[in-house]
C-alpha atoms as a PDB file:
ATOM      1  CA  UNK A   1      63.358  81.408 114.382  1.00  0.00           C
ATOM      2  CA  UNK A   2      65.752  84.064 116.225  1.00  0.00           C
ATOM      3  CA  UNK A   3      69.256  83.114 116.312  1.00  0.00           C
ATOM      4  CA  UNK A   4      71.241  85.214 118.903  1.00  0.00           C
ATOM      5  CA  UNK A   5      74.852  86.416 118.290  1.00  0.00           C
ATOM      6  CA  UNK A   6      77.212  85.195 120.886  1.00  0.00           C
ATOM      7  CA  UNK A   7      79.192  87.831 122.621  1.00  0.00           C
ATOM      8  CA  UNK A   8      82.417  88.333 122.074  1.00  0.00           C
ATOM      9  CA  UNK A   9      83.655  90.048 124.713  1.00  0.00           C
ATOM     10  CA  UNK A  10      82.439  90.160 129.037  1.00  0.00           C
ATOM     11  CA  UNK A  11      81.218  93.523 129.624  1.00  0.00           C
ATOM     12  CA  UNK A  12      83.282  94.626 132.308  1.00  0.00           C
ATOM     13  CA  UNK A  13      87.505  95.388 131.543  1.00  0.00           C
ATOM     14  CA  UNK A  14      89.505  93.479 134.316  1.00  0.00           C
ATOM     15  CA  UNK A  15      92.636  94.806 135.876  1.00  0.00           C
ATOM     16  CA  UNK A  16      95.520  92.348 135.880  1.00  0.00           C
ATOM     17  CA  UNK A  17      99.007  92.333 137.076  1.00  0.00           C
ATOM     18  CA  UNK A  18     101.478  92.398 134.291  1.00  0.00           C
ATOM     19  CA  UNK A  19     103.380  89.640 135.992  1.00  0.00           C
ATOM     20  CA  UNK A  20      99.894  87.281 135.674  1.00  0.00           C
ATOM     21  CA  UNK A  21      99.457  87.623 132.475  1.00  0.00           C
ATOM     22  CA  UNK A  22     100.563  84.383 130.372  1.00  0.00           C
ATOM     23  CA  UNK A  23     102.201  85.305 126.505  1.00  0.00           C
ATOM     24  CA  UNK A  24     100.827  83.508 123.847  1.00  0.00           C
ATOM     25  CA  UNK A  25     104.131  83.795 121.632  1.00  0.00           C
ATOM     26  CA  UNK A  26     107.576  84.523 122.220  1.00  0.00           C
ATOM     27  CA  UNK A  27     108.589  88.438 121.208  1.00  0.00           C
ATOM     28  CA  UNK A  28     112.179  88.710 120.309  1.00  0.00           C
ATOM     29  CA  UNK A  29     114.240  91.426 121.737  1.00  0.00           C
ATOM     30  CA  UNK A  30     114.576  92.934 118.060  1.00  0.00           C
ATOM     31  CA  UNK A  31     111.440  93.705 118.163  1.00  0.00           C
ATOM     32  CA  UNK A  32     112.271  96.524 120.727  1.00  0.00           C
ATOM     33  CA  UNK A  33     114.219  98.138 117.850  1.00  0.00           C
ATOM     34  CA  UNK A  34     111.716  98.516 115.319  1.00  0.00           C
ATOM     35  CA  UNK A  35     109.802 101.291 114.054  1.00  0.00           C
ATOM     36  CA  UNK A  36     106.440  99.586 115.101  1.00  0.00           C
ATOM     37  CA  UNK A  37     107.890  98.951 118.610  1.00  0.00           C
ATOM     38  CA  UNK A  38     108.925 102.611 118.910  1.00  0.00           C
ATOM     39  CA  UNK A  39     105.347 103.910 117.819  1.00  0.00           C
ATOM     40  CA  UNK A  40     103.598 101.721 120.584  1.00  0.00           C
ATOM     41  CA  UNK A  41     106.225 103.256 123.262  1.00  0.00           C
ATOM     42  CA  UNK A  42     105.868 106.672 122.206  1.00  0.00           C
ATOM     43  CA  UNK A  43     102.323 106.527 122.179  1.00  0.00           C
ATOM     44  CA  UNK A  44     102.005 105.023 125.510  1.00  0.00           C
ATOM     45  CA  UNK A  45     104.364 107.261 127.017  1.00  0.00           C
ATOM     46  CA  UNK A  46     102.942 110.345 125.646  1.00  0.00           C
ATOM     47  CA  UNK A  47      98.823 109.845 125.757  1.00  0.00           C
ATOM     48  CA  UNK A  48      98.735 106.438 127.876  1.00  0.00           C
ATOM     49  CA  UNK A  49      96.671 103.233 126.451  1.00  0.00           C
ATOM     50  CA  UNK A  50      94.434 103.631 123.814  1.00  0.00           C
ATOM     51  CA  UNK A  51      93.865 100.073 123.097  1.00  0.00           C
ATOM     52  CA  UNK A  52      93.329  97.373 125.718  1.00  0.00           C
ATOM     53  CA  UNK A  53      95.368  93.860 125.323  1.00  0.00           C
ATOM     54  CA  UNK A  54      92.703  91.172 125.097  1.00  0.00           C
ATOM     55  CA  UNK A  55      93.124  88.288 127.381  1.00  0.00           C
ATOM     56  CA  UNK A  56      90.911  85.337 128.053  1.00  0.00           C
ATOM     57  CA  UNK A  57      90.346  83.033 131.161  1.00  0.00           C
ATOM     58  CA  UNK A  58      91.856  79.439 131.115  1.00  0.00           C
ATOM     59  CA  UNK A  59      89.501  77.604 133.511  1.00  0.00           C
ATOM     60  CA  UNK A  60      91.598  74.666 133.691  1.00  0.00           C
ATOM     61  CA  UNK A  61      94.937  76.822 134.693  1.00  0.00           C
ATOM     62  CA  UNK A  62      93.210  79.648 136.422  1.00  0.00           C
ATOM     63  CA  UNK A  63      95.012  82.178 134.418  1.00  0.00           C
ATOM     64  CA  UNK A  64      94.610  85.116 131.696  1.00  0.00           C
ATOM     65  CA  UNK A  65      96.364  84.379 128.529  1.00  0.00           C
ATOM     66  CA  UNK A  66      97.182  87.395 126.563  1.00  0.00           C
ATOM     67  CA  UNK A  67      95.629  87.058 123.209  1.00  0.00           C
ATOM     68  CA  UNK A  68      96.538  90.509 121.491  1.00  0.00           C
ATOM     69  CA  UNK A  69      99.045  93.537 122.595  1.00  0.00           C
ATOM     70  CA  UNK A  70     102.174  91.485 123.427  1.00  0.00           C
ATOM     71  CA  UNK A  71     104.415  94.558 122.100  1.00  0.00           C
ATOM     72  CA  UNK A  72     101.568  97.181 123.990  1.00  0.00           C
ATOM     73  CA  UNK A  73     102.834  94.982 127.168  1.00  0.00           C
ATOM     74  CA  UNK A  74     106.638  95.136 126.280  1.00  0.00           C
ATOM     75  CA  UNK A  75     106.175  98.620 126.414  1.00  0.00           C
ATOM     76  CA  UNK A  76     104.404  99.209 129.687  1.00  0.00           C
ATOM     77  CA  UNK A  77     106.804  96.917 131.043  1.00  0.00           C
ATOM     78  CA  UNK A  78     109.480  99.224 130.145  1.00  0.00           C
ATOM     79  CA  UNK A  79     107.894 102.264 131.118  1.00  0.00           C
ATOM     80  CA  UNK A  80     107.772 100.673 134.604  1.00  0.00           C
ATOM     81  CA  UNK A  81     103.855  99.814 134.472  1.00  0.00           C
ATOM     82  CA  UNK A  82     103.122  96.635 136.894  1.00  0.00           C
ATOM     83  CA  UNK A  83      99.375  96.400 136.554  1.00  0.00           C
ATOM     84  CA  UNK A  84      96.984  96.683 133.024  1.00  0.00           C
ATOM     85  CA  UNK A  85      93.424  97.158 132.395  1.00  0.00           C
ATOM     86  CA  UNK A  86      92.626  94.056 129.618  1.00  0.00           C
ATOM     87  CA  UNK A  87      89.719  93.614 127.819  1.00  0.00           C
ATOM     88  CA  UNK A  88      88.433  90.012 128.178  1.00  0.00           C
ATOM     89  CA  UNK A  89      87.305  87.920 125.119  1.00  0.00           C
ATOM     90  CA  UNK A  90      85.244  84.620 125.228  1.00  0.00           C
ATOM     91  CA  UNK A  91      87.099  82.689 123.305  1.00  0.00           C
ATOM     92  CA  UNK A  92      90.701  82.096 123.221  1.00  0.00           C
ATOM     93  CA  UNK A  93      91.695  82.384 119.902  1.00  0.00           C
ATOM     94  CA  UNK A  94      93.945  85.085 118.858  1.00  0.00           C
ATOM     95  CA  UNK A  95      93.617  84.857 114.662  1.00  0.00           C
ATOM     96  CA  UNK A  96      91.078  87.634 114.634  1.00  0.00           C
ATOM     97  CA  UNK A  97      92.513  90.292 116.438  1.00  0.00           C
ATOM     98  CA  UNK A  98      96.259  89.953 114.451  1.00  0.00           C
ATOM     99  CA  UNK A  99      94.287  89.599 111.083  1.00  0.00           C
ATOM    100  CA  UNK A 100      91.424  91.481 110.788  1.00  0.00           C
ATOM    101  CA  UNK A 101      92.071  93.709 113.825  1.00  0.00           C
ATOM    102  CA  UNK A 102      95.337  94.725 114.645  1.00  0.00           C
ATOM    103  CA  UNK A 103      96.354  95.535 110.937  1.00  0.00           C
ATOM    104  CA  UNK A 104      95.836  99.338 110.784  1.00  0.00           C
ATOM    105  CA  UNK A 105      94.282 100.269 107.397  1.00  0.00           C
ATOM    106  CA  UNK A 106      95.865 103.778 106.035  1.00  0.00           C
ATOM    107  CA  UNK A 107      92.225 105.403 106.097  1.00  0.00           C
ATOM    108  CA  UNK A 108      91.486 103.869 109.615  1.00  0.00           C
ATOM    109  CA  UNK A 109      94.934 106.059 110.318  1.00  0.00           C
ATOM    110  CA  UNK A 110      93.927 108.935 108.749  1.00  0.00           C
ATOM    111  CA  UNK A 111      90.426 109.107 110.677  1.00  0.00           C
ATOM    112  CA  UNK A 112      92.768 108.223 114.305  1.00  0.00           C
ATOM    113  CA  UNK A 113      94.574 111.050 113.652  1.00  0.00           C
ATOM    114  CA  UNK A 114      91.685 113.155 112.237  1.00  0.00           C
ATOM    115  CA  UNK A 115      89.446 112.215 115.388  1.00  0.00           C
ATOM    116  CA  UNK A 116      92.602 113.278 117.400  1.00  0.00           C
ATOM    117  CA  UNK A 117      93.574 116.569 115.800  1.00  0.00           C
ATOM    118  CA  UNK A 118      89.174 117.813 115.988  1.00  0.00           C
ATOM    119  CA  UNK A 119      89.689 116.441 120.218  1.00  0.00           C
ATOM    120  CA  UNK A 120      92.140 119.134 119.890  1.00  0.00           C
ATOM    121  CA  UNK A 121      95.559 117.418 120.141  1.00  0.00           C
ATOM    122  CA  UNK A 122      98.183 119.425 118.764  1.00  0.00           C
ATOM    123  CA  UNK A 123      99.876 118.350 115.759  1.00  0.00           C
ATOM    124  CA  UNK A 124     103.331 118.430 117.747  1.00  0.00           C
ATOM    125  CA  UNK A 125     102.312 116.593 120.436  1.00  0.00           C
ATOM    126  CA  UNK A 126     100.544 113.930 117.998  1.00  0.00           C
ATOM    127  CA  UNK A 127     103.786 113.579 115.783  1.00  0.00           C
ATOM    128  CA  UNK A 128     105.541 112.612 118.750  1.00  0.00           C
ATOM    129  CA  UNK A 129     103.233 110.125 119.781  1.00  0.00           C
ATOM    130  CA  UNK A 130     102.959 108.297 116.824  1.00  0.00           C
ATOM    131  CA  UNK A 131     106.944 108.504 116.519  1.00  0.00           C
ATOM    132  CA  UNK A 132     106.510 110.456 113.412  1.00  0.00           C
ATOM    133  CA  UNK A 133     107.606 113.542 112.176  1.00  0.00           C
ATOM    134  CA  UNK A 134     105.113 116.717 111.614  1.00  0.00           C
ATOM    135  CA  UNK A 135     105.597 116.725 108.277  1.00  0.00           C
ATOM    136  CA  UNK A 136     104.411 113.040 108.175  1.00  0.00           C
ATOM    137  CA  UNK A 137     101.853 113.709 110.103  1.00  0.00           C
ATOM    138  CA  UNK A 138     100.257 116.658 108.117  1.00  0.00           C
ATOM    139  CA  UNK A 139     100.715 114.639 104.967  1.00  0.00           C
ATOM    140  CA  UNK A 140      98.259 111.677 106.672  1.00  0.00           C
ATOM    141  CA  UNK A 141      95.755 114.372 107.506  1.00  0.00           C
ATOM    142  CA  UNK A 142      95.382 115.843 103.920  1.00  0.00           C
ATOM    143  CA  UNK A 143      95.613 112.210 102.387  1.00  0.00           C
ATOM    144  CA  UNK A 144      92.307 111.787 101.444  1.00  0.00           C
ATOM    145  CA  UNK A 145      91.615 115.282  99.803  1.00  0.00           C
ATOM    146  CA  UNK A 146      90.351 115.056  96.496  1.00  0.00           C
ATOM    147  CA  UNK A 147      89.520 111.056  96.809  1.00  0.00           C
ATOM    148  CA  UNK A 148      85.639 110.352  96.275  1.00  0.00           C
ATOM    149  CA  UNK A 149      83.685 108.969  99.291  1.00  0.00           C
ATOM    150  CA  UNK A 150      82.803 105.783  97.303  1.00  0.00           C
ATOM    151  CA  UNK A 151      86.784 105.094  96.916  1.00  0.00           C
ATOM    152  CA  UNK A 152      87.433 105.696 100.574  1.00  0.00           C
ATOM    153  CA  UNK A 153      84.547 102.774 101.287  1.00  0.00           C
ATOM    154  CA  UNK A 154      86.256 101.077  98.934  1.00  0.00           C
ATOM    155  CA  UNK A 155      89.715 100.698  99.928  1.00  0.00           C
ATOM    156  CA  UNK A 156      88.282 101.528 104.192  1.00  0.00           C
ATOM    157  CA  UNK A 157      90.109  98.204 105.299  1.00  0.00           C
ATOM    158  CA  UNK A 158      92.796  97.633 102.960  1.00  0.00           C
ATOM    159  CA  UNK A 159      96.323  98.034 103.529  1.00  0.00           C
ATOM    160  CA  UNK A 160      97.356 100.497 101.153  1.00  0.00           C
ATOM    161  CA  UNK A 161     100.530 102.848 100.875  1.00  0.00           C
ATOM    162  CA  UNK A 162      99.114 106.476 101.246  1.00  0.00           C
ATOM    163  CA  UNK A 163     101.081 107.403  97.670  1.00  0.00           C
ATOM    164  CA  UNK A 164      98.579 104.890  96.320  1.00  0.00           C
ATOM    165  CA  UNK A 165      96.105 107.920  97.143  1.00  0.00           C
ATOM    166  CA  UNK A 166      98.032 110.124  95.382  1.00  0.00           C
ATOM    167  CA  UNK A 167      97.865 108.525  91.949  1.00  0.00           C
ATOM    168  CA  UNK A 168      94.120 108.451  92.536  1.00  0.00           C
ATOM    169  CA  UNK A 169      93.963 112.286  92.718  1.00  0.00           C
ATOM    170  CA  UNK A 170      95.242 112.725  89.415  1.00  0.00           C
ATOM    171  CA  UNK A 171      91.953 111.115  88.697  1.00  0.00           C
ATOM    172  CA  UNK A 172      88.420 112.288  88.029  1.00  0.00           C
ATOM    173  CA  UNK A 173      86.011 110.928  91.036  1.00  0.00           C
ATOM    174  CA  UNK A 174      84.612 108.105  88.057  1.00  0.00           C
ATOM    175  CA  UNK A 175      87.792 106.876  87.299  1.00  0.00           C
ATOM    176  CA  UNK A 176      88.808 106.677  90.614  1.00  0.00           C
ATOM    177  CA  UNK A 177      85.829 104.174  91.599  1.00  0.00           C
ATOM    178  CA  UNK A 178      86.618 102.211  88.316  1.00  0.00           C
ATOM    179  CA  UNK A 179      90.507 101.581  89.550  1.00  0.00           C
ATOM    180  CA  UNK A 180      89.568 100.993  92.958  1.00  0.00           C
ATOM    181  CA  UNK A 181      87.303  98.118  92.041  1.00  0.00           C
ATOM    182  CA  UNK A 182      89.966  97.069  89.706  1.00  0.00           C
ATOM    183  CA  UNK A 183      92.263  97.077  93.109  1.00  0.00           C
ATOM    184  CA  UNK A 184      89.775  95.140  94.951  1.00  0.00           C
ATOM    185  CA  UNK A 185      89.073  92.730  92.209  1.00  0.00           C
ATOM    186  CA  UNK A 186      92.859  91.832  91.309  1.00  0.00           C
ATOM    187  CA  UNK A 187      93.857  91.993  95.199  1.00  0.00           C
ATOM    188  CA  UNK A 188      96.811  94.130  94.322  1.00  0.00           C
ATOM    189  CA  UNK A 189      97.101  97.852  95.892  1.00  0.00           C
ATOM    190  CA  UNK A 190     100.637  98.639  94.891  1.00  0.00           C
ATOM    191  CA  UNK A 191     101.937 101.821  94.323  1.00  0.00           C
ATOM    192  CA  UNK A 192     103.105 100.333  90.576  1.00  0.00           C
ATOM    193  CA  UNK A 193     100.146  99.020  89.626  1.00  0.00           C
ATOM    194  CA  UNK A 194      98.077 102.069  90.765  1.00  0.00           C
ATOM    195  CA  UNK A 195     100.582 104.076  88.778  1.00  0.00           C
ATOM    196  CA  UNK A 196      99.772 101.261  85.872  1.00  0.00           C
ATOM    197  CA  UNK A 197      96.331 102.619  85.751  1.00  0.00           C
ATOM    198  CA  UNK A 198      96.974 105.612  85.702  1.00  0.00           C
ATOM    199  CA  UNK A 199      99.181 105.608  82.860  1.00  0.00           C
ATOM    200  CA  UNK A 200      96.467 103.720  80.817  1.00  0.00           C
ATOM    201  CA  UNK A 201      93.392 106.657  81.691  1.00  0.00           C
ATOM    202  CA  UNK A 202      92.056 108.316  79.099  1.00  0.00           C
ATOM    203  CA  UNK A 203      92.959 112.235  79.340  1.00  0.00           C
ATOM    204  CA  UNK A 204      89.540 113.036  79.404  1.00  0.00           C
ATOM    205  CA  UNK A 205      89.289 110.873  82.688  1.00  0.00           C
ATOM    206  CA  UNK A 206      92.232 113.212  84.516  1.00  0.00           C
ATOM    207  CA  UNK A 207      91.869 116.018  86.485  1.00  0.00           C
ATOM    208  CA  UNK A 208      92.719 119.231  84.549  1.00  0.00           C
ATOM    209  CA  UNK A 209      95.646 119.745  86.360  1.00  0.00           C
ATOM    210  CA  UNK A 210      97.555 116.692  85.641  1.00  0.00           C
ATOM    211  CA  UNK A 211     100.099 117.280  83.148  1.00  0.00           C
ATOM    212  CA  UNK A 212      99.593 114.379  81.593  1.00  0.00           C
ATOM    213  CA  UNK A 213     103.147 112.471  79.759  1.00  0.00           C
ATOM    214  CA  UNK A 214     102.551 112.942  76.373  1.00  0.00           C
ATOM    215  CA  UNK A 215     102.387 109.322  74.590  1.00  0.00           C
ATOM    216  CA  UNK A 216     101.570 108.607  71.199  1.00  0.00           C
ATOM    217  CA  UNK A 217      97.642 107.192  70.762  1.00  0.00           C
ATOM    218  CA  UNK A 218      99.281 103.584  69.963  1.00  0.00           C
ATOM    219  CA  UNK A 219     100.924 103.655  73.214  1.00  0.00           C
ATOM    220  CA  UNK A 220      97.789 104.475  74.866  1.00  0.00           C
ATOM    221  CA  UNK A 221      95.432 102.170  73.020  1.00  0.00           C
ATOM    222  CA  UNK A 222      97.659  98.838  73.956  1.00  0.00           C
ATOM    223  CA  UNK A 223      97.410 100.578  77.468  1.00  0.00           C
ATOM    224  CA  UNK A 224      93.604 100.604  77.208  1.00  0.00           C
ATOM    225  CA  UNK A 225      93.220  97.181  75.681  1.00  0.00           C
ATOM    226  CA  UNK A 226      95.786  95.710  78.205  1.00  0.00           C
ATOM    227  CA  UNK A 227      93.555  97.063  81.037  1.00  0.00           C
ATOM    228  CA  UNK A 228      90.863  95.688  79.477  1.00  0.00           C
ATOM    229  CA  UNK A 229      92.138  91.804  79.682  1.00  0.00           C
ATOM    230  CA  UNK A 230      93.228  92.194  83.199  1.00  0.00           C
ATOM    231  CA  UNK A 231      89.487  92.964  83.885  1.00  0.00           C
ATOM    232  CA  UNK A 232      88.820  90.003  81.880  1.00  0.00           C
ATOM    233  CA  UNK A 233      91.154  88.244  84.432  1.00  0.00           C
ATOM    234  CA  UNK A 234      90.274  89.376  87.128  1.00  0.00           C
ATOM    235  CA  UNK A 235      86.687  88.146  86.704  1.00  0.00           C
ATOM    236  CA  UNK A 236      87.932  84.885  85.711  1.00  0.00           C
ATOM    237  CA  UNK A 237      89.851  84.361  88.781  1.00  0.00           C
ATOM    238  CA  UNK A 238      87.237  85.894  90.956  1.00  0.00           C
ATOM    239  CA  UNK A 239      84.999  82.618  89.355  1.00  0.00           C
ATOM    240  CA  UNK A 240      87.488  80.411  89.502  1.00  0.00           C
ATOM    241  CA  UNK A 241      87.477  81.291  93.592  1.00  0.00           C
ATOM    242  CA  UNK A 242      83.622  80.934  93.610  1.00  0.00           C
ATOM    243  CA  UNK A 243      83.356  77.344  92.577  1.00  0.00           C
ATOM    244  CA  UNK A 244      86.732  76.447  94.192  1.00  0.00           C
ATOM    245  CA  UNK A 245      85.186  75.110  97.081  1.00  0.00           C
ATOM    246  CA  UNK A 246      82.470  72.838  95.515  1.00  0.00           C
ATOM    247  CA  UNK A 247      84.994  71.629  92.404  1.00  0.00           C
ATOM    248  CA  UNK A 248      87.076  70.215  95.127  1.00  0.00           C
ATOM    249  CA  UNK A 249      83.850  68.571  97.128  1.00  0.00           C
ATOM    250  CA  UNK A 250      82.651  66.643  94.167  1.00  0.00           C
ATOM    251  CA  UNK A 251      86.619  65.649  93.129  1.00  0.00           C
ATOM    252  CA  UNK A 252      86.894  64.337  96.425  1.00  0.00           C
ATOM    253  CA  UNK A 253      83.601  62.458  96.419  1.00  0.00           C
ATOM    254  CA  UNK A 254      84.564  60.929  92.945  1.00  0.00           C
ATOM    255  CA  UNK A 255      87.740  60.225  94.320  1.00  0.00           C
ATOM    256  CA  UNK A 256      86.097  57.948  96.827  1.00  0.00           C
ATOM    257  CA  UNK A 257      83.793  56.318  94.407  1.00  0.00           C
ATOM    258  CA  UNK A 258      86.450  55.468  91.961  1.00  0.00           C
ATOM    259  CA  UNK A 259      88.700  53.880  95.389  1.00  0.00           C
ATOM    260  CA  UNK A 260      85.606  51.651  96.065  1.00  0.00           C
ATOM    261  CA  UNK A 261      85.508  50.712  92.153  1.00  0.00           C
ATOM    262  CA  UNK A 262      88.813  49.484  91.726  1.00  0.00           C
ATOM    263  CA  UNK A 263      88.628  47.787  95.401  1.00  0.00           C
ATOM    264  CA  UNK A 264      86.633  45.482  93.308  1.00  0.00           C
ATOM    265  CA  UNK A 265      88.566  43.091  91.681  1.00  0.00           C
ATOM    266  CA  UNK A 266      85.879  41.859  89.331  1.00  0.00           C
ATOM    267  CA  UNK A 267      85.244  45.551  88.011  1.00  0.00           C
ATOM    268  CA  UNK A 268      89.116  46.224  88.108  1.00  0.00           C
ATOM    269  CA  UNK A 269      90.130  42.921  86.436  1.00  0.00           C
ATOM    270  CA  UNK A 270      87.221  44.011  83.544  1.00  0.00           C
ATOM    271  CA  UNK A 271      88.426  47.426  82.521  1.00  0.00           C
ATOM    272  CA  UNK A 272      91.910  46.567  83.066  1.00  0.00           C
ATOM    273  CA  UNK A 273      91.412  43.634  79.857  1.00  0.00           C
ATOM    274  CA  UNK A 274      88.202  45.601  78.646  1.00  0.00           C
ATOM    275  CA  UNK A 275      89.276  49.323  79.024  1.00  0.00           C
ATOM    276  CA  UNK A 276      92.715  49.525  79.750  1.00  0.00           C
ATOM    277  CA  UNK A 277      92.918  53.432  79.141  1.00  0.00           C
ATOM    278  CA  UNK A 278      90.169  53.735  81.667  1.00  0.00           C
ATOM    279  CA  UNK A 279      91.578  51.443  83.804  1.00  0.00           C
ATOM    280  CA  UNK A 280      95.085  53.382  83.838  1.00  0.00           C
ATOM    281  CA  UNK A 281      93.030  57.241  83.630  1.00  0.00           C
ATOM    282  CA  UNK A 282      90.961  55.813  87.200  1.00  0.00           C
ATOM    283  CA  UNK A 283      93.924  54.566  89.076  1.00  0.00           C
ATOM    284  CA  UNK A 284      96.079  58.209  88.293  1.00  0.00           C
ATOM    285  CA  UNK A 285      92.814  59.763  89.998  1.00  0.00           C
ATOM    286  CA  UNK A 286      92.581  57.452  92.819  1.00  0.00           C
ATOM    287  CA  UNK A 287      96.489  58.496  93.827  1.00  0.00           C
ATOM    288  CA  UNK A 288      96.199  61.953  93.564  1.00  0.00           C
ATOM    289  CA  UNK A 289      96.570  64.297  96.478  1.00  0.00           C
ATOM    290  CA  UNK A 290      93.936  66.831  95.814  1.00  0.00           C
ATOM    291  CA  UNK A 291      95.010  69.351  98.859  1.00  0.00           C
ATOM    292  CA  UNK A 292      98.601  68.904  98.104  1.00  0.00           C
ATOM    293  CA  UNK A 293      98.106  70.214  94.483  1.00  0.00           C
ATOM    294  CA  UNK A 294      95.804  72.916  95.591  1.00  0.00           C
ATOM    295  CA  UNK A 295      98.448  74.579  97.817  1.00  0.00           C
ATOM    296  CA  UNK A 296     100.973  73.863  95.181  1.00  0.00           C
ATOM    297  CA  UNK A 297      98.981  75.362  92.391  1.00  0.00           C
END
């Protein structure tokens, strides 16, 4: 049997008044003073709006709430803009589009400003847009020189510091994969950890040109073995996350069974003069709080 994917979107934008639209979360004035802020209004002001706000349709209220591009409408606002061109989702939930959407990755960047620079936008002209200087800018473009395409799929959506790319460079193309999985396994893309790995590669795993900090074959074999049990880590935790879900299930479940036990008082008045370790090792599982140690833990 087919099942069909709901659409997330209508297929026509609508244009709204500014005025109409209905904010889903109050934006503090200091917002206006921060670098983010200043990127959106230079980018506005310079090429316009790349990227429509989504709204969505309240039947009940007859209105648009604005699900995404609060600051996008701060700054049209004060550019003097009265009327935008939305995008309109189904659904009025806004988690998606500030968590999986909104958060530029650096290699998303780099292929923005890539995809600009080949539509023939002028590296002055795209500095200023992106409130950055040329300098910046040319640093962004070259960013991914040198880094293997199975890296870049890698690390695609992660939010990564583009000196994090640097380290990788020093790197042959084999031992670049190898720390990026490492990255991705461990959830940590730090520049310091990055440089970590790099201090513990083998020389024969740098590019020639590295001038590698001499350290004495000791020093480098703790490295090496000190990788080697944050793998071992790593895939411990990534089990641990695996059966998370069904560990708690079945604790739960036994939780209930051993409630119903004790609610017996024939069974309860038997271990407790029978089995009074079992008795006492029941009732500490019956008061536990199973979700309030799991987000203490």
């Amino acid at each position: 049997m087919r099942v069909g994917i709901n659409q997330g979107f209508q297929s026509e934008l609508v244009d709204l008044s500014i005025d109409e639209l209905r904010m889903t979360k109050p934006i503090s004035i200091q917002f206006k003073y921060g670098r983010k802020y200043s990127q959106i209004l230079s980018s506005v002001r310079e090429v316009g709006l790349i990227e429509h706000p989504v709204v969505a349709f309240v039947q009940k209220s007859k209105e648009y709430i604005l699900l995404d591009g609060h600051l996008r409408i701060m700054a049209l606002k004060e550019l003097g803009a009265d009327r935008v061109t939305c995008l309109v989702s189904t659904d009025d939930e806004g988690y998606t589009y500030n968590k999986y959407i909104s958060r530029l990755s650096a290699i998303q960047e780099h292929k923005m400003i890539m995809k600009a620079l080949n539509a023939g936008v002028s590296e002055e002209k795209l500095a200023k847009a992106l409130s950055v200087d040329v300098r910046s800018l040319r640093n962004k473009k070259v960013m991914l020189d040198g880094i293997c395409p199975e890296v870049v799929d890698l690390l695609k959506d992660k939010i990564i510091s583009g000196k994090v790319f640097r380290i990788l460079k020093k790197m042959k193309p084999p031992r670049q994969v190898r720390v990026a999985m490492l990255m991705n396994d461990q959830n940590r893309f730090s520049f310091l950890y990055a440089k970590s790995l790099l201090e513990g590669t083998p020389v024969d795993q740098l590019e020639e040109s590295v001038a590698k900090k001499r350290i004495s074959p000791s020093a480098l074999e703790k490295r090496i073995r000190l990788e080697e049990e944050n793998i071992s880590l790593g895939e411990d935790v990534r089990s641990l996350k695996e059966s998370y879900g069904t560990d708690m299930l079945n604790l739960t479940l036994l939780q209930a069974y051993l409630k119903r036990l004790l609610k017996n008082e024939k069974v309860a008045n038997y271990l407790e003069k029978y089995h009074p370790v079992i008795h006492d090792k029941f009732s500490e599982v019956v008061q536990l709080d199973f979700l309030k140690i799991s987000s203490t833990g």
